[in-house]
N, C-alpha and C. Protein backbone atom coordinates (compact mmCIF):
# COMPACT_ATOMS: atom_id res chain seq x y z
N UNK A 1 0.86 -1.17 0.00
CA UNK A 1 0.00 0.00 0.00
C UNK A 1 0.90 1.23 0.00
N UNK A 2 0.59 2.06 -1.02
CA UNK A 2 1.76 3.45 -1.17
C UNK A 2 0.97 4.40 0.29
N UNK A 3 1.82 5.38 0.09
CA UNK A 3 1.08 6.29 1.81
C UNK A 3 0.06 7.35 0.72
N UNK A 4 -0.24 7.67 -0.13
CA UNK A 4 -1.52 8.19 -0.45
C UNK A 4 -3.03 7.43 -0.22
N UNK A 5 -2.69 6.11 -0.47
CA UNK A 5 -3.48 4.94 0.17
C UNK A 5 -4.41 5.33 1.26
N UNK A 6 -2.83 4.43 2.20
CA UNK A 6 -2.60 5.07 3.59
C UNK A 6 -3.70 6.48 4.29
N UNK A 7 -3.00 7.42 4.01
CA UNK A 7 -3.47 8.45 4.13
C UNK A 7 -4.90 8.35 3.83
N UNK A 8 -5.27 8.16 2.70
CA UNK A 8 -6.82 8.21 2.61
C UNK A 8 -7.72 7.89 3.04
N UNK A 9 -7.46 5.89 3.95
CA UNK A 9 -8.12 5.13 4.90
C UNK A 9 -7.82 6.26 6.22
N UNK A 10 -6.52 5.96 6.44
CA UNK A 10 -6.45 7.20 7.87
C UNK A 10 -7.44 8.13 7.61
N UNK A 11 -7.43 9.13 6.81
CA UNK A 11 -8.80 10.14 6.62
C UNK A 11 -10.53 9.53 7.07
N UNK A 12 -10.49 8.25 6.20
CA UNK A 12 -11.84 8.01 6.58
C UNK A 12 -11.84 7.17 8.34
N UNK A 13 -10.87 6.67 8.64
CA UNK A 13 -10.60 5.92 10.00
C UNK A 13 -11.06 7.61 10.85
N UNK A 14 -10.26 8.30 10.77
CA UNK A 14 -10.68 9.50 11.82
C UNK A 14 -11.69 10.14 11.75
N UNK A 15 -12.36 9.94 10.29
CA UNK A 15 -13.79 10.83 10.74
C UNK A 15 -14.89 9.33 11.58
N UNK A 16 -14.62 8.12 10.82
CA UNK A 16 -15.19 7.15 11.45
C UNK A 16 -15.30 7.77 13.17
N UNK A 17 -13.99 7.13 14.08
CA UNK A 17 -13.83 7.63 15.08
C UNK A 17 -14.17 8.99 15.80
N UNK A 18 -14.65 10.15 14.87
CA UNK A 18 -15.36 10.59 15.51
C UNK A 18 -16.30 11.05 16.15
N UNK A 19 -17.15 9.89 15.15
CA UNK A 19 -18.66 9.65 15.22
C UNK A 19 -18.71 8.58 15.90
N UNK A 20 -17.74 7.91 16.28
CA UNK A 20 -17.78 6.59 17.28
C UNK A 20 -18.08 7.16 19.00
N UNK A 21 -16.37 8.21 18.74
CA UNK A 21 -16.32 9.34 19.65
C UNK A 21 -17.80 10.16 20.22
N UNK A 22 -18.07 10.36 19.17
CA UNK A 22 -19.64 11.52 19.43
C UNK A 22 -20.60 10.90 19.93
N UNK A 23 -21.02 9.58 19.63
CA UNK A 23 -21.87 9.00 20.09
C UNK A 23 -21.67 7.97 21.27
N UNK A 24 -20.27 7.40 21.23
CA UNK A 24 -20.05 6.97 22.95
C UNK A 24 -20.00 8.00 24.14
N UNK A 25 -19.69 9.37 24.01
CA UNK A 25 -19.64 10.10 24.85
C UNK A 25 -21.05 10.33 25.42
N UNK A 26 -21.91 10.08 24.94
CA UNK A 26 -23.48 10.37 25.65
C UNK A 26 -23.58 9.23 26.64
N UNK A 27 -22.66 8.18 26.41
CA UNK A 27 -22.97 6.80 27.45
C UNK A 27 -22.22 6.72 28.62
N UNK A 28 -20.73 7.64 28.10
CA UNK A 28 -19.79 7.28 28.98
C UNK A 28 -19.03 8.60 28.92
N UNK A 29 -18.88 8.92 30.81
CA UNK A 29 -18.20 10.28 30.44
C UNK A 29 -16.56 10.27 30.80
N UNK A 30 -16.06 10.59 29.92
CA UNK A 30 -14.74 10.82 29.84
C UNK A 30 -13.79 11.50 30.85
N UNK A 31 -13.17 10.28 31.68
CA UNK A 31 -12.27 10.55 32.71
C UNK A 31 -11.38 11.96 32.32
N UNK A 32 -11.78 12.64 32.44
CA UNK A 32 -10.53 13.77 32.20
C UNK A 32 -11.27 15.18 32.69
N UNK A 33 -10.40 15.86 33.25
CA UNK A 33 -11.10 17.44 33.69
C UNK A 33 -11.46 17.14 35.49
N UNK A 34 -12.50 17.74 35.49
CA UNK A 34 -13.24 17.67 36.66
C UNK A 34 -13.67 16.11 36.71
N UNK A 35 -13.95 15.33 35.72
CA UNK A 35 -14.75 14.02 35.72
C UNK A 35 -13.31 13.42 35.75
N UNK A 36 -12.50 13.17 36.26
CA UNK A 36 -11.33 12.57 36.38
C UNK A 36 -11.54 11.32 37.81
N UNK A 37 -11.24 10.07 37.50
CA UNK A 37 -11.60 9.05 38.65
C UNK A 37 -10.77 7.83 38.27
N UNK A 38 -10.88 7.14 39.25
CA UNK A 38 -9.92 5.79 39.39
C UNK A 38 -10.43 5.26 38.64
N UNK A 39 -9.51 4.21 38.41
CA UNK A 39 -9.56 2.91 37.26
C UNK A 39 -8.95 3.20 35.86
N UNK A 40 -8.51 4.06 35.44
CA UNK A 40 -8.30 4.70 34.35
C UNK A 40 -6.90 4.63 34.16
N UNK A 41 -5.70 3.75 35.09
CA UNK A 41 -4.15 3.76 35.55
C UNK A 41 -3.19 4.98 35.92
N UNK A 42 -2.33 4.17 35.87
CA UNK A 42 -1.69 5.69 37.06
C UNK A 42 -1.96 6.94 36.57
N UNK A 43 -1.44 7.71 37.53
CA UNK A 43 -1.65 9.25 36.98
C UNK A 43 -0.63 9.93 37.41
N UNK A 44 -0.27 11.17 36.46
CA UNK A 44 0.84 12.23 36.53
C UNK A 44 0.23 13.58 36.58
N UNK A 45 1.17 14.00 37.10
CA UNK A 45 0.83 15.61 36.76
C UNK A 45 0.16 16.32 35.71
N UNK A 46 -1.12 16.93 35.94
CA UNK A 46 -1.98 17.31 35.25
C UNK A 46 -1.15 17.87 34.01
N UNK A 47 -0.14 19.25 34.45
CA UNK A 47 0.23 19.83 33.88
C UNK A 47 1.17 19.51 32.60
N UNK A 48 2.03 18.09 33.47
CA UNK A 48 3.31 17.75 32.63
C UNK A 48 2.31 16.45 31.78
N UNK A 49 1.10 16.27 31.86
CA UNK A 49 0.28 15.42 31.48
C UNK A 49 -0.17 16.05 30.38
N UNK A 50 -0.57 17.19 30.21
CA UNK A 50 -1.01 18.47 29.44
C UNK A 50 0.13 18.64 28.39
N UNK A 51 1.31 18.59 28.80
CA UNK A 51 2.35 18.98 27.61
C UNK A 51 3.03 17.72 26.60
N UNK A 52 2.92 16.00 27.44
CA UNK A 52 2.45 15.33 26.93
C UNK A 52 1.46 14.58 25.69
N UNK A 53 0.49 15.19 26.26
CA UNK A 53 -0.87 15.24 25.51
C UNK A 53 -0.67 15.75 23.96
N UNK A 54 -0.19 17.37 24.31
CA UNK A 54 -0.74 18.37 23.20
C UNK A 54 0.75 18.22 22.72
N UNK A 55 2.04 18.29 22.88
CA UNK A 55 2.95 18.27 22.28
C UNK A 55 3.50 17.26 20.94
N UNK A 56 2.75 16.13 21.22
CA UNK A 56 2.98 15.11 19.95
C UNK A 56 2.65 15.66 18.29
N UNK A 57 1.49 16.74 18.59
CA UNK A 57 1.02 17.74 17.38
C UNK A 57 1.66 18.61 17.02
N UNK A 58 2.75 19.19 18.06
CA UNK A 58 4.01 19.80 17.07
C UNK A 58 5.16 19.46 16.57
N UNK A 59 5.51 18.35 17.06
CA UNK A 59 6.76 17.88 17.37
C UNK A 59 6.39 17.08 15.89
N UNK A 60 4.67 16.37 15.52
CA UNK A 60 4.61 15.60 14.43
C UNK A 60 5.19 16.32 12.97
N UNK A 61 4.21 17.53 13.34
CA UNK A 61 4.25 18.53 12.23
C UNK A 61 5.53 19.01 11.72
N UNK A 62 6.29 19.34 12.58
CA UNK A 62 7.49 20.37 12.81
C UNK A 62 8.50 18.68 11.69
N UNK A 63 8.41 17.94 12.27
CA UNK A 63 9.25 17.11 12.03
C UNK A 63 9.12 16.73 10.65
N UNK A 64 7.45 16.74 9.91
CA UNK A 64 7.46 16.10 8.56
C UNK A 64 7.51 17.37 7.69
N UNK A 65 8.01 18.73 8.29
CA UNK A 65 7.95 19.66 7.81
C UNK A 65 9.39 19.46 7.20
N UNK A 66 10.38 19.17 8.01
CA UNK A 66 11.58 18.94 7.86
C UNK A 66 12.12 17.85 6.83
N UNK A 67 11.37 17.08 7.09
CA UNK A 67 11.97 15.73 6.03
C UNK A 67 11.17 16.06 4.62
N UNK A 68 10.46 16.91 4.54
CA UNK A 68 9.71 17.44 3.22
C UNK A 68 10.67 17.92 2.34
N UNK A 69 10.31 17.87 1.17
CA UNK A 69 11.36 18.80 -0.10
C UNK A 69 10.80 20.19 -0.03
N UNK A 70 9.56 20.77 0.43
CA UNK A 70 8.91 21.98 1.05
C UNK A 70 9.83 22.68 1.67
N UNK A 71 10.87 22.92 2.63
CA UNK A 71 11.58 22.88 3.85
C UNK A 71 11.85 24.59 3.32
N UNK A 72 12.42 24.74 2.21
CA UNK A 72 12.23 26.46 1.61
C UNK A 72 11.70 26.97 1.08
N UNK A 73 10.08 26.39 1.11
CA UNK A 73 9.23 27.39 0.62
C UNK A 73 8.61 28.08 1.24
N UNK A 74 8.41 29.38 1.41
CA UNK A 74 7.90 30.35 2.01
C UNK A 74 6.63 29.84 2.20
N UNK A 75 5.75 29.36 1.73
CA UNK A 75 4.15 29.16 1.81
C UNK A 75 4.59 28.14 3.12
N UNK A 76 5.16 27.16 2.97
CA UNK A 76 5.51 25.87 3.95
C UNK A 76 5.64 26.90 5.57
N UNK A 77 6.58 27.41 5.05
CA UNK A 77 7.46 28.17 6.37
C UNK A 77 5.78 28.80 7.49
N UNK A 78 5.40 29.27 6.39
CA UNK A 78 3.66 30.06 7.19
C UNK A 78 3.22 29.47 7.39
N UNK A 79 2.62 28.15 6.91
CA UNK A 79 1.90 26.86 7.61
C UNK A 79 3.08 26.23 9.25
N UNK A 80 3.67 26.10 9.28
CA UNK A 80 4.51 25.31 10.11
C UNK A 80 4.35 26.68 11.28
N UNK A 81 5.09 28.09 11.12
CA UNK A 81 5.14 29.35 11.66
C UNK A 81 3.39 29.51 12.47
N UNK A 82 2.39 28.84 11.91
CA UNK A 82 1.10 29.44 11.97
C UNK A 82 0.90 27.99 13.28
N UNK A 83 0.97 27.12 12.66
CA UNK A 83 0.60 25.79 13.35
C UNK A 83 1.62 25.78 14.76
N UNK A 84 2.66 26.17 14.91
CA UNK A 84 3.82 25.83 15.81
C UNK A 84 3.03 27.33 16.55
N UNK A 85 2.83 28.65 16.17
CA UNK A 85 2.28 29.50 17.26
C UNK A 85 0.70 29.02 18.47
N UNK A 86 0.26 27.98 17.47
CA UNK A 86 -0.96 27.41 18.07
C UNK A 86 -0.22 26.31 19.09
N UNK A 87 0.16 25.79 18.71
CA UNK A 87 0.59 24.78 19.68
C UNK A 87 1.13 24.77 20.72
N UNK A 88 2.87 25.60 20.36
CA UNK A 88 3.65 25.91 21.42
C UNK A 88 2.80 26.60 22.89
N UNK A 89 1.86 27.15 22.48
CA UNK A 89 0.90 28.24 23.57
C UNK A 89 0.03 26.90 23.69
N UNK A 90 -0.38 26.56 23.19
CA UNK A 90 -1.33 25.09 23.71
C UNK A 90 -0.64 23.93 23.93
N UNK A 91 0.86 23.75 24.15
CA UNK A 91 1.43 22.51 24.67
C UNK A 91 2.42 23.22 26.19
N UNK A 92 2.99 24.18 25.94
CA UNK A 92 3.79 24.72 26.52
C UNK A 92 3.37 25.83 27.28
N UNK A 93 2.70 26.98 27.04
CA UNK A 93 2.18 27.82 27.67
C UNK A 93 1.03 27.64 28.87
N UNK A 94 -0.35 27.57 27.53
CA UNK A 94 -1.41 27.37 28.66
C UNK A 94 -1.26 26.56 29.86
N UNK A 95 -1.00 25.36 29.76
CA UNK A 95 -0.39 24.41 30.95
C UNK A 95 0.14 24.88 32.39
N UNK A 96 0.80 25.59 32.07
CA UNK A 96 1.55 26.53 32.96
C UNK A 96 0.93 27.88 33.35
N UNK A 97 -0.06 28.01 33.02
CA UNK A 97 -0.91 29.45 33.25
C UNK A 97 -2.24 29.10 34.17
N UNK A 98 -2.48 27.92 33.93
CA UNK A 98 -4.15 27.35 34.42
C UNK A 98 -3.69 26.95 35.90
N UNK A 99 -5.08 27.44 36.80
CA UNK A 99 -4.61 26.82 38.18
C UNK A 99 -5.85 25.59 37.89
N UNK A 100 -5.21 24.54 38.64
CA UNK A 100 -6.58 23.81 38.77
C UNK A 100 -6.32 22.76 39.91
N UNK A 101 -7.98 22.60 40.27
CA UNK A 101 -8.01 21.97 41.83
C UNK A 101 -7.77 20.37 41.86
N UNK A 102 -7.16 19.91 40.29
CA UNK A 102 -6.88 18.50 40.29
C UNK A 102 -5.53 18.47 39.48
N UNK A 103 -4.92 18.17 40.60
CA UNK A 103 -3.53 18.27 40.07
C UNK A 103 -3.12 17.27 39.27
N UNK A 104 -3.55 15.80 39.26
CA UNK A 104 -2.97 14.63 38.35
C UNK A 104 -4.17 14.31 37.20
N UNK A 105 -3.41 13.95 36.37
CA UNK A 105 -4.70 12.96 35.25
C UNK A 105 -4.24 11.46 35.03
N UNK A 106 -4.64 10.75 34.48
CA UNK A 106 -4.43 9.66 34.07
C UNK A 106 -3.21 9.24 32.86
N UNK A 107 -2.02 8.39 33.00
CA UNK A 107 -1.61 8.03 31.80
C UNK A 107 -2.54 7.55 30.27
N UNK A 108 -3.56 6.95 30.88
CA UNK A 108 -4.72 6.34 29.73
C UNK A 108 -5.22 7.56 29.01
N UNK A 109 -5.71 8.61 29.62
CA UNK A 109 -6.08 10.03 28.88
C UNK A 109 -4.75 10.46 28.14
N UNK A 110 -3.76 11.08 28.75
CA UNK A 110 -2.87 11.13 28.12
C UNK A 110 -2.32 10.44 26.72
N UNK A 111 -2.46 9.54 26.86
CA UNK A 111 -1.68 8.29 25.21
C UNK A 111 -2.82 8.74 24.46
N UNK A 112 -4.40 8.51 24.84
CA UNK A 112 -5.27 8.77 24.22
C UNK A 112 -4.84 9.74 23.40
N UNK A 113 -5.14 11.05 24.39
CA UNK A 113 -4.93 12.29 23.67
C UNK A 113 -3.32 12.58 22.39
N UNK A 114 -2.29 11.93 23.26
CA UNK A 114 -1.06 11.98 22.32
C UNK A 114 -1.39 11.15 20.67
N UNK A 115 -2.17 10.35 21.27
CA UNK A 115 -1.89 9.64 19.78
C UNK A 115 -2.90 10.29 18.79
N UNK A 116 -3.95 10.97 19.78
CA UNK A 116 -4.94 11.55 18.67
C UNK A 116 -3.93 12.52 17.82
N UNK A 117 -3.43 13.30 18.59
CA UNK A 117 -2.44 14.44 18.12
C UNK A 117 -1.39 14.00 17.35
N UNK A 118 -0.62 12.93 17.82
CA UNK A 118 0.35 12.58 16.29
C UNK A 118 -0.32 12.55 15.08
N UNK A 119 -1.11 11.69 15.22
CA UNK A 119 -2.63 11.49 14.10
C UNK A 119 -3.01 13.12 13.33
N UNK A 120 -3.49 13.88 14.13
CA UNK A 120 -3.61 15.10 13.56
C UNK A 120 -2.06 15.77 13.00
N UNK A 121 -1.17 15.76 13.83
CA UNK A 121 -0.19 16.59 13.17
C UNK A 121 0.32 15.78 11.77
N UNK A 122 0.54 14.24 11.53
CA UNK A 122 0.50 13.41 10.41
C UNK A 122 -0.46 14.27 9.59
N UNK A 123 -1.79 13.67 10.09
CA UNK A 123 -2.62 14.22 8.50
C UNK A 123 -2.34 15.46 7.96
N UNK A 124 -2.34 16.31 8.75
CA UNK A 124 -2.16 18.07 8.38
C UNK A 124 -0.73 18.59 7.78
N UNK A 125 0.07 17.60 7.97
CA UNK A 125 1.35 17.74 7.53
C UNK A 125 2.09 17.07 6.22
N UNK A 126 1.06 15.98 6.48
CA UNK A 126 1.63 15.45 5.00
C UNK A 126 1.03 15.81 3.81
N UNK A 127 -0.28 16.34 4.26
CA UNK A 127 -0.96 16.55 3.47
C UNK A 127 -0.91 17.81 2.41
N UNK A 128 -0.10 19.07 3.68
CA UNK A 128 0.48 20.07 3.19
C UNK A 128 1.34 20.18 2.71
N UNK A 129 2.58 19.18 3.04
CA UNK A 129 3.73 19.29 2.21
C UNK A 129 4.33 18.04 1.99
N UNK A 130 3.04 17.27 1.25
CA UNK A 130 3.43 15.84 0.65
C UNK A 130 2.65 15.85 -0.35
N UNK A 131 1.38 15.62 0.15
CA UNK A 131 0.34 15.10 -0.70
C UNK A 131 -0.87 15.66 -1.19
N UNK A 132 -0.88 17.07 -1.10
CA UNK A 132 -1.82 17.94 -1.54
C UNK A 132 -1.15 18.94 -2.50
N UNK A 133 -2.11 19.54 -3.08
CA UNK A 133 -1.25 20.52 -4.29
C UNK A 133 -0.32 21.07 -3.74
N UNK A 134 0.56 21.29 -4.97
CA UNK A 134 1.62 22.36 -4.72
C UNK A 134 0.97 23.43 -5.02
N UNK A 135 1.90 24.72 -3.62
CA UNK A 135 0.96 26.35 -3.77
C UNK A 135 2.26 26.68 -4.14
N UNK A 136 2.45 28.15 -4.71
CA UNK A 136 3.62 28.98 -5.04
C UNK A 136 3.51 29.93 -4.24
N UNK A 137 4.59 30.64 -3.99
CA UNK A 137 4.39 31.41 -3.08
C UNK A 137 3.13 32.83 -3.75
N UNK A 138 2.41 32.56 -4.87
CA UNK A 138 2.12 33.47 -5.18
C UNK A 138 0.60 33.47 -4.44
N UNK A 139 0.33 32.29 -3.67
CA UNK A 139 -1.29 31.95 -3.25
C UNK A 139 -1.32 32.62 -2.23
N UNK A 140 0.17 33.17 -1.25
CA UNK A 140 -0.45 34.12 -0.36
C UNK A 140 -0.65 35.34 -0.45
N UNK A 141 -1.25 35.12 -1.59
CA UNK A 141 -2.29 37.03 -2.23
C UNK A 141 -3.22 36.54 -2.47
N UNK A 142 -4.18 35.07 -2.45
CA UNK A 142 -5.15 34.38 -2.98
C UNK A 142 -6.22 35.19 -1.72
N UNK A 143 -7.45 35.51 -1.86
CA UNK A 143 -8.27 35.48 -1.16
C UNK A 143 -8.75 34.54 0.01
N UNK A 144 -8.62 33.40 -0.53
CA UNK A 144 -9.06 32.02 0.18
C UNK A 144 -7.59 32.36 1.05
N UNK A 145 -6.67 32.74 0.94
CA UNK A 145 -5.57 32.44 1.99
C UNK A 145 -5.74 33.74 3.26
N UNK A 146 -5.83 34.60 2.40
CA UNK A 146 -5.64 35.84 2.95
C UNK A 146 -7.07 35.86 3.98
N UNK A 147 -8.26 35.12 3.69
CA UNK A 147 -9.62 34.89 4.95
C UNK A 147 -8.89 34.15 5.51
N UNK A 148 -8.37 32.80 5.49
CA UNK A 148 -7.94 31.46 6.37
C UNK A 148 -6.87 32.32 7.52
N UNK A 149 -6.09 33.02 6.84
CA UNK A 149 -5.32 34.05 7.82
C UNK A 149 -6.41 34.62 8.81
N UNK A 150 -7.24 35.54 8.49
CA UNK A 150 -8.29 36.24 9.20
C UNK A 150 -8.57 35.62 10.19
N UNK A 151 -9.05 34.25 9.58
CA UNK A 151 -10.04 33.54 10.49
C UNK A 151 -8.56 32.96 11.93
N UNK A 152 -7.75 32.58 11.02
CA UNK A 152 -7.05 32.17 12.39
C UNK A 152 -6.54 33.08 13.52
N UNK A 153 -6.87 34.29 12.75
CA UNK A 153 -6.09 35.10 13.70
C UNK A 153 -7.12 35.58 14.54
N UNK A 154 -8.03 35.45 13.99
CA UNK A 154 -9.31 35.70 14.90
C UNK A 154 -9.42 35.07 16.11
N UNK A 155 -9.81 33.20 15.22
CA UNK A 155 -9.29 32.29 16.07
C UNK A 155 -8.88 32.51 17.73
N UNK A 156 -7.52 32.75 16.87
CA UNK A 156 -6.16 32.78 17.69
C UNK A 156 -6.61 33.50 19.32
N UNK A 157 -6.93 34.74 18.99
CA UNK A 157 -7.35 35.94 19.62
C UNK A 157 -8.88 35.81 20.37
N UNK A 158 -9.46 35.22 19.72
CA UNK A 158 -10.95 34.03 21.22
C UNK A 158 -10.39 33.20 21.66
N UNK A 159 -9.19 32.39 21.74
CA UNK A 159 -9.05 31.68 22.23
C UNK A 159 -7.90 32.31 23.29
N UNK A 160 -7.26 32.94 22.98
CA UNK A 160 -6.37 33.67 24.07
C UNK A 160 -7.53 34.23 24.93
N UNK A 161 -8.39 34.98 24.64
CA UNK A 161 -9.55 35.71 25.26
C UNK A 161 -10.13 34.53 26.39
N UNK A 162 -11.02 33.85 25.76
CA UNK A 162 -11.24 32.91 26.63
C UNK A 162 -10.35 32.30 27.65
N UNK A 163 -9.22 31.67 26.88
CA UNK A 163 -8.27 31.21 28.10
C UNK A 163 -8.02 31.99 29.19
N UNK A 164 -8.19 33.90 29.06
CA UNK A 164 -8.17 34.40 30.05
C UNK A 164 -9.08 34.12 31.06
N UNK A 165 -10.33 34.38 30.39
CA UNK A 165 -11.57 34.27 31.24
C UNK A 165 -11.74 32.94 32.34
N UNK A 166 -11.28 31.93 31.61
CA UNK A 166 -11.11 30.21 32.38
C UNK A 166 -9.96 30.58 33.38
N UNK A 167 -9.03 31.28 33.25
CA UNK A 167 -7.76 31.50 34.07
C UNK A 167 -8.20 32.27 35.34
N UNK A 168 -9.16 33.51 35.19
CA UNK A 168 -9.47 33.93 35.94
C UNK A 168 -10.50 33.80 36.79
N UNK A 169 -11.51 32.68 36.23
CA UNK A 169 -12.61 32.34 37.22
C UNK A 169 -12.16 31.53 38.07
N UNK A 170 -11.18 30.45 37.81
CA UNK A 170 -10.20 29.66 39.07
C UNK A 170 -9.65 30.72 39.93
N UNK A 171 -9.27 31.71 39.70
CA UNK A 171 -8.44 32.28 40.93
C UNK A 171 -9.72 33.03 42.17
């Protein structure tokens, strides 16, 4: 099986799963957060559990960014630059900013969550600088790029917002 294959079952495997996801969660609620409880195996530090978790999604990305023939194209550089500002603040930052009244989580949540995230940083990465069109650097004057910018930066900027708001109702 070549990895365009690959890739394509992976595509339909993860949307599968998240309708597996969507609809087991009404039965069963997911050890993690406040709903955090035994049986679920050991547990670590929420926090260093947190950087765990979310870090496998940059470290995936960053890495197939590198082994790409992409590696000097400016369009590449803004995808990786755009994706690594989301992350680093969501693997490394927030973690360290949040107080919370449960200090450990589970290793089982954790792998969960890591492997979802290799999974995501794979698809999004190969896809950009493997197996989806080639852009020139001339597409970042394209409209469609220049909204996707907007929107992330928008994004970007409710979600900093919010994270304040969650930061400050704990204290």
């Amino acid at each position: 099986m070549d990895e365009r294959v690959f890739y394509d079952w992976l595509v339909i495997a993860w949307l599968a799963l998240a309708v597996v996801t969507f609809v087991a969660l009404f039965f069963v609620t997911a050890p993690y957060g406040r709903f955090t409880r035994r049986g679920w195996g050991p547990r670590v530090s929420a926090r260093w559990g947190w950087v765990l978790m979310e870090s496998p999604s940059l470290i995936t990305f960053v890495v197939l960014y590198l082994v790409s023939d992409q590696r000097s194209q400016p369009l590449a550089l803004v995808f990786v630059l755009l994706w690594g500002i989301h992350y680093v603040h969501r693997s490394f930052v927030y973690p360290f900013r949040v107080r919370s009244a449960r200090p450990s989580t589970t290793v089982s949540v954790i792998a969960m969550g890591a492997l979802f995230n290799v999974g995501n940083g794979y698809l999004n990465a190969r896809y950009l600088f493997t197996l989806g069109p080639r852009l020139e650097t001339s597409w970042m004057l394209d409209p469609r790029f220049i909204v996707g910018i907007l929107l992330f930066a928008a994004g970007y900027a409710l979600n900093q917002h919010s994270d304040r708001i969650l930061i400050e109702l704990r204290e």
